[in-house]
C-alpha atoms as a PDB file:
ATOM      1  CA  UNK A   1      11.798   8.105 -15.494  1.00  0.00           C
ATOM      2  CA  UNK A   2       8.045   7.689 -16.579  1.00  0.00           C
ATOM      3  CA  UNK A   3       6.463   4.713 -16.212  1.00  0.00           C
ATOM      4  CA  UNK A   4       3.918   2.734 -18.636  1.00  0.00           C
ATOM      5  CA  UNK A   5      -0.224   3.149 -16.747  1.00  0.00           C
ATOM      6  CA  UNK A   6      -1.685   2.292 -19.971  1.00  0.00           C
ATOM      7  CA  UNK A   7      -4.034  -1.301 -19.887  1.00  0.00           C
ATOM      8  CA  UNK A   8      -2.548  -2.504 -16.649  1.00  0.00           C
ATOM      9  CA  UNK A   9      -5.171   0.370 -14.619  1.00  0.00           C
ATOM     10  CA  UNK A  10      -2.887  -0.336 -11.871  1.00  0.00           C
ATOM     11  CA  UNK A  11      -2.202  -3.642 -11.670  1.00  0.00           C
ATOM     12  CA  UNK A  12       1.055  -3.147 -12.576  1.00  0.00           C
ATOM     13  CA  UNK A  13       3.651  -1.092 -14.107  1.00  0.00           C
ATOM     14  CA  UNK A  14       6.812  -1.503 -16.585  1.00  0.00           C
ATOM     15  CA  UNK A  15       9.509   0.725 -14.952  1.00  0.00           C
ATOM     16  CA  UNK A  16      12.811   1.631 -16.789  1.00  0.00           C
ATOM     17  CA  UNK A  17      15.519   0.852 -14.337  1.00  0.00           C
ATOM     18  CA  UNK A  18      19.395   0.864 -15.100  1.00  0.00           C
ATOM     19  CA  UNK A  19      21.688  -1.805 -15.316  1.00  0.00           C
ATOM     20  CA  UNK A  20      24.891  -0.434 -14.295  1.00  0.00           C
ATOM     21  CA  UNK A  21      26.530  -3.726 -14.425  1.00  0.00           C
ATOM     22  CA  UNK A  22      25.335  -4.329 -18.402  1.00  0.00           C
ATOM     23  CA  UNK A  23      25.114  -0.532 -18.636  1.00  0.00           C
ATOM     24  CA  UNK A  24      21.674  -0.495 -20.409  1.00  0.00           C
ATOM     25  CA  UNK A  25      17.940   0.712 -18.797  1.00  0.00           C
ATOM     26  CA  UNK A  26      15.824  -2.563 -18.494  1.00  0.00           C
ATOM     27  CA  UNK A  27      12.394  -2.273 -17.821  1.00  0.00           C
ATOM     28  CA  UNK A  28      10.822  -3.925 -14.766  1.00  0.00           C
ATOM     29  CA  UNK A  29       7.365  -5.096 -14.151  1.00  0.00           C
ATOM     30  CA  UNK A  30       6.328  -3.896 -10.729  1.00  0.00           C
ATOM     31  CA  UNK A  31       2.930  -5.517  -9.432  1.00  0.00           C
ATOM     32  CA  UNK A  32       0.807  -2.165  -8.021  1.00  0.00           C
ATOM     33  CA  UNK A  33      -1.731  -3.100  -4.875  1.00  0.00           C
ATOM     34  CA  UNK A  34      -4.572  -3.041  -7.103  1.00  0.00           C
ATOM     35  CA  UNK A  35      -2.533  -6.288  -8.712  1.00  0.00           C
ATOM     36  CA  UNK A  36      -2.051  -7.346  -5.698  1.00  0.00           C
ATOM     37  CA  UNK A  37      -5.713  -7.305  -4.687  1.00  0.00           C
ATOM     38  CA  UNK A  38      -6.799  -8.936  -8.021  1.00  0.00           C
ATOM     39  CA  UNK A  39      -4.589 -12.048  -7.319  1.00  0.00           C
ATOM     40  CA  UNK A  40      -5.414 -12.270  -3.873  1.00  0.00           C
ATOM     41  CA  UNK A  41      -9.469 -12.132  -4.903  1.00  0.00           C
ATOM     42  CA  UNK A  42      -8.381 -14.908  -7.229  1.00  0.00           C
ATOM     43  CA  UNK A  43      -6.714 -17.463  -5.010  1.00  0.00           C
ATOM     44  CA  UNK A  44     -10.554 -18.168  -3.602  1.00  0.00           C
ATOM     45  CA  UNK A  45     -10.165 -18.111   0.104  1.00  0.00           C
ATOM     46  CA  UNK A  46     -10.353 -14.078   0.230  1.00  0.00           C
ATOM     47  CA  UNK A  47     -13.810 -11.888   0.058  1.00  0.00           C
ATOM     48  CA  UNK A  48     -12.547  -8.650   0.672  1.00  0.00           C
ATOM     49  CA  UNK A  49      -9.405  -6.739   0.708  1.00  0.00           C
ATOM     50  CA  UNK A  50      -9.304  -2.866   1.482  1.00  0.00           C
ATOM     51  CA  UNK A  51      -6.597  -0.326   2.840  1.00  0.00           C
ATOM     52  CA  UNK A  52      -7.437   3.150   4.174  1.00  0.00           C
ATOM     53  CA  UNK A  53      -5.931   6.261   5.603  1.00  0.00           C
ATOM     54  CA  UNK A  54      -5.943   7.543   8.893  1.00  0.00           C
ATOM     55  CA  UNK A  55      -5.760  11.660   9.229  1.00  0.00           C
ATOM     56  CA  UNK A  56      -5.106  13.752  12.041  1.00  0.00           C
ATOM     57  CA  UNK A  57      -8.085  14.339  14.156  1.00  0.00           C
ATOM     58  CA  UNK A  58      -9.564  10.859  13.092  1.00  0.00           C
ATOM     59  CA  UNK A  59     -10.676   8.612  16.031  1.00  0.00           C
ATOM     60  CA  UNK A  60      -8.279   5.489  15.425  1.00  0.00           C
ATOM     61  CA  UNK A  61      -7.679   2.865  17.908  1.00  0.00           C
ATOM     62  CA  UNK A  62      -5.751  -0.793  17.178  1.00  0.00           C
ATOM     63  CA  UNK A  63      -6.508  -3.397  19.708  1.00  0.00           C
ATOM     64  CA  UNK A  64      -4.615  -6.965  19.899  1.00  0.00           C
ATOM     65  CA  UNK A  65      -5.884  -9.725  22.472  1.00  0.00           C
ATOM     66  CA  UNK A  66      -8.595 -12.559  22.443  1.00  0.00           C
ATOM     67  CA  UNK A  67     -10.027 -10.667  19.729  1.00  0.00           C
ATOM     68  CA  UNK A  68      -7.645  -8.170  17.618  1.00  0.00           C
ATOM     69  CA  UNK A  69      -9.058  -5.483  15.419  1.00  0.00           C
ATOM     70  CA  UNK A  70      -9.049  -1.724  14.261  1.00  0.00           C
ATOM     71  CA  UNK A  71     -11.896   0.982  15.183  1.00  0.00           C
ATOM     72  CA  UNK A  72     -11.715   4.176  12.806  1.00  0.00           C
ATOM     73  CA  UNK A  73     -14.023   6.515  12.796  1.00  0.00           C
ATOM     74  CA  UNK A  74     -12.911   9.479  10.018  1.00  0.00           C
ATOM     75  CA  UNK A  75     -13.974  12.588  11.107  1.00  0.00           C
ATOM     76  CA  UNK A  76     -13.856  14.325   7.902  1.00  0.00           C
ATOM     77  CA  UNK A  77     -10.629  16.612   7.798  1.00  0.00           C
ATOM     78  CA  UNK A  78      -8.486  17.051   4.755  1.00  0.00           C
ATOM     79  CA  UNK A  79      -7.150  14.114   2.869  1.00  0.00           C
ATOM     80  CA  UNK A  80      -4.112  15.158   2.348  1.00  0.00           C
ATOM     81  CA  UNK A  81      -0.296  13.583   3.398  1.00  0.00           C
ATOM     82  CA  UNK A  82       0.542  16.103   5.874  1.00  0.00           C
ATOM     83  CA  UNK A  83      -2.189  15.126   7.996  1.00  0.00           C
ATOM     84  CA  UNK A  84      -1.590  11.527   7.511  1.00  0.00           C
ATOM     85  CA  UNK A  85      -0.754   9.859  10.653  1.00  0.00           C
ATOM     86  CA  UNK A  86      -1.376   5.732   9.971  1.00  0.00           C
ATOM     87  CA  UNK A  87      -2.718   3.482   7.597  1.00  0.00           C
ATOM     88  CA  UNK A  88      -3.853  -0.019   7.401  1.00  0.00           C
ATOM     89  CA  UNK A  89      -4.700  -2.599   5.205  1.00  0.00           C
ATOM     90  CA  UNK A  90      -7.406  -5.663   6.201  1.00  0.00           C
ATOM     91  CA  UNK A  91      -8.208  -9.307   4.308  1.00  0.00           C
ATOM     92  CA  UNK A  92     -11.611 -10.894   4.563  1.00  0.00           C
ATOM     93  CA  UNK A  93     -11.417 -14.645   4.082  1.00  0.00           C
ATOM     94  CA  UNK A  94     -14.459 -16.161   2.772  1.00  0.00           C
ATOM     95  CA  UNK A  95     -14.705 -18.457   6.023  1.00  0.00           C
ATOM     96  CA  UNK A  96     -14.998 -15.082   8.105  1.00  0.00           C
ATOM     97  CA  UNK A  97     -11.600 -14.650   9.269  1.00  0.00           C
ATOM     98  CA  UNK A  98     -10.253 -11.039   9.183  1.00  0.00           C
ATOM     99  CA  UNK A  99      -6.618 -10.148   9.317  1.00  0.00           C
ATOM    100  CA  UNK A 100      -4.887  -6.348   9.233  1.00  0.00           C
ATOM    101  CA  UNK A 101      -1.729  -4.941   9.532  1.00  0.00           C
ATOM    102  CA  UNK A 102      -2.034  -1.330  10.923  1.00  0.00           C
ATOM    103  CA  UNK A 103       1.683   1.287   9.951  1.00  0.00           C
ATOM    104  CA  UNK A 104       2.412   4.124  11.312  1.00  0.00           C
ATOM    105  CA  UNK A 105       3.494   7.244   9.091  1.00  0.00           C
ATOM    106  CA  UNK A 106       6.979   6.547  10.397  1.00  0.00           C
ATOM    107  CA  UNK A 107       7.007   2.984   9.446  1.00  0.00           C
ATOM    108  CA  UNK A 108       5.718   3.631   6.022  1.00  0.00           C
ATOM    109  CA  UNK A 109       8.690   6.534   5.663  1.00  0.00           C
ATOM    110  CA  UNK A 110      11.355   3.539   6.744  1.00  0.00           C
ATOM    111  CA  UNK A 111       9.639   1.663   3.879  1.00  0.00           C
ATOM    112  CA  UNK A 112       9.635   5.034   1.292  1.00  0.00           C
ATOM    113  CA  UNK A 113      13.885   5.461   2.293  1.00  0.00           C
ATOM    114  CA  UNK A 114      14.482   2.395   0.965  1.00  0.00           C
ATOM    115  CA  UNK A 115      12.465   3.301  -2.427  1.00  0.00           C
ATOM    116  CA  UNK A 116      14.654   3.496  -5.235  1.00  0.00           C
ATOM    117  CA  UNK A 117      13.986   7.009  -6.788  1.00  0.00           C
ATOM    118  CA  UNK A 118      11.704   7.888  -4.300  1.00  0.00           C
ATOM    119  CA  UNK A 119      13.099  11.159  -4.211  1.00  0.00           C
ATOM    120  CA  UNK A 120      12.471  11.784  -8.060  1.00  0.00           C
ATOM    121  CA  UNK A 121      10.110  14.579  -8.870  1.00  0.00           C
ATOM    122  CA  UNK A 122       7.792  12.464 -10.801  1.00  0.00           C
ATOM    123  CA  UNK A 123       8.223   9.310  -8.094  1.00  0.00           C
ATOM    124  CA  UNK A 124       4.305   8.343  -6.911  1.00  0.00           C
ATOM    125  CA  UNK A 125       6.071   8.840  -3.360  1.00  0.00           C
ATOM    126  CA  UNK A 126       6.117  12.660  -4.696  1.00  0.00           C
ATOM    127  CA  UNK A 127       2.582  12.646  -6.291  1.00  0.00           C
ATOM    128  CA  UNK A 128       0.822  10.153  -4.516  1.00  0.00           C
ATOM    129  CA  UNK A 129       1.933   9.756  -1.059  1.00  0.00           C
ATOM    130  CA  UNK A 130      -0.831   8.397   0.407  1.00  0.00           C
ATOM    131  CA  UNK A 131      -1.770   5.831  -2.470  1.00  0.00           C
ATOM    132  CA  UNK A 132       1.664   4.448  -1.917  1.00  0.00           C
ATOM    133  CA  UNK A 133       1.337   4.576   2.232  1.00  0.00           C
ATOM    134  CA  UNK A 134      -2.067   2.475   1.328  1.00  0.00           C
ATOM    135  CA  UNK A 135      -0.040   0.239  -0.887  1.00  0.00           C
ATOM    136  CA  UNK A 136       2.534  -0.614   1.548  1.00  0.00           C
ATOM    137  CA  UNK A 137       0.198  -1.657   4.226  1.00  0.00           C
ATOM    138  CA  UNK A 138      -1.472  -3.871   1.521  1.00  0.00           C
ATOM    139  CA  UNK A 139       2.025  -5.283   0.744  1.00  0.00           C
ATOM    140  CA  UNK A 140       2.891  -6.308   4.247  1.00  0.00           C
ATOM    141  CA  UNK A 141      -0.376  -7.293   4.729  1.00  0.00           C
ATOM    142  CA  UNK A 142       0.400  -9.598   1.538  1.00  0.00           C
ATOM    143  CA  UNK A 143       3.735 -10.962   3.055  1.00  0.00           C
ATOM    144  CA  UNK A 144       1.965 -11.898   6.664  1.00  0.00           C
ATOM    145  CA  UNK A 145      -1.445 -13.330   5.146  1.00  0.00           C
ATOM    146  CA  UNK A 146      -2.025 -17.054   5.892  1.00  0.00           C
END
């Protein structure tokens, strides 16, 4: 099942889903992290909002304490999923405030398992793997912002 990418560049998408209990395909608006950045830029209290990927050989290091944060320092090997190994997403508040949540490949699988159609040929979790690992981190990150 093909989704609609036209005029929502992201933001969103209209995905036909069935309704086994009315027996028809209903079509679902799913928010993408793009939309989810957009509304979060919106609400006022955020200046930033980025996710990236972390690849094998990259110098990555999450710290929590007195002063939590995340070092990552790419080192230029291929962007690609097999060599995906953890990403993150981080917020920017406009009074300075910074908050991440860091997954690990494994955790973003647990999330991709529960993915209805993941499995499909034309999924994103087939094409784009690691846009969807980003997008996950930027969810969570979503449910656990202040």
């Amino acid at each position: 099942m093909a989704s609609s990418r036209p005029a929502l560049l992201g933001r969103g998408y209209l995905v036909p889903i069935r309704n086994n209990k009315k027996g028809v395909i209903e079509a679902n608006f799913w928010i993408g992290y793009p939309g989810l950045i957009e509304l979060a830029m919106r609400s006022n209290k955020v200046s930033k909002v980025w996710s990236r990927a972390v690849m094998k050989g990259d110098h990555y290091t999450v710290m929590y304490g007195t002063r939590d944060e995340i070092v990552h320092e790419p080192l230029g090997g291929d962007v690609v999923a097999a060599n995906l190994t953890d990403v993150y997403a981080c917020v920017q508040y406009k009074d300075g405030a910074v908050d991440f949540e860091p997954l690990t490949k494994e955790q973003v699988d647990l999330v991709r398992a529960r993915a209805r159609g993941a499995n499909m040929p034309d999924s994103p979790w087939q094409t784009d793997y690691i846009e969807q690992a980003r997008k996950t981190a930027i969810r969570k990150l979503a449910s656990a912002c202040r």
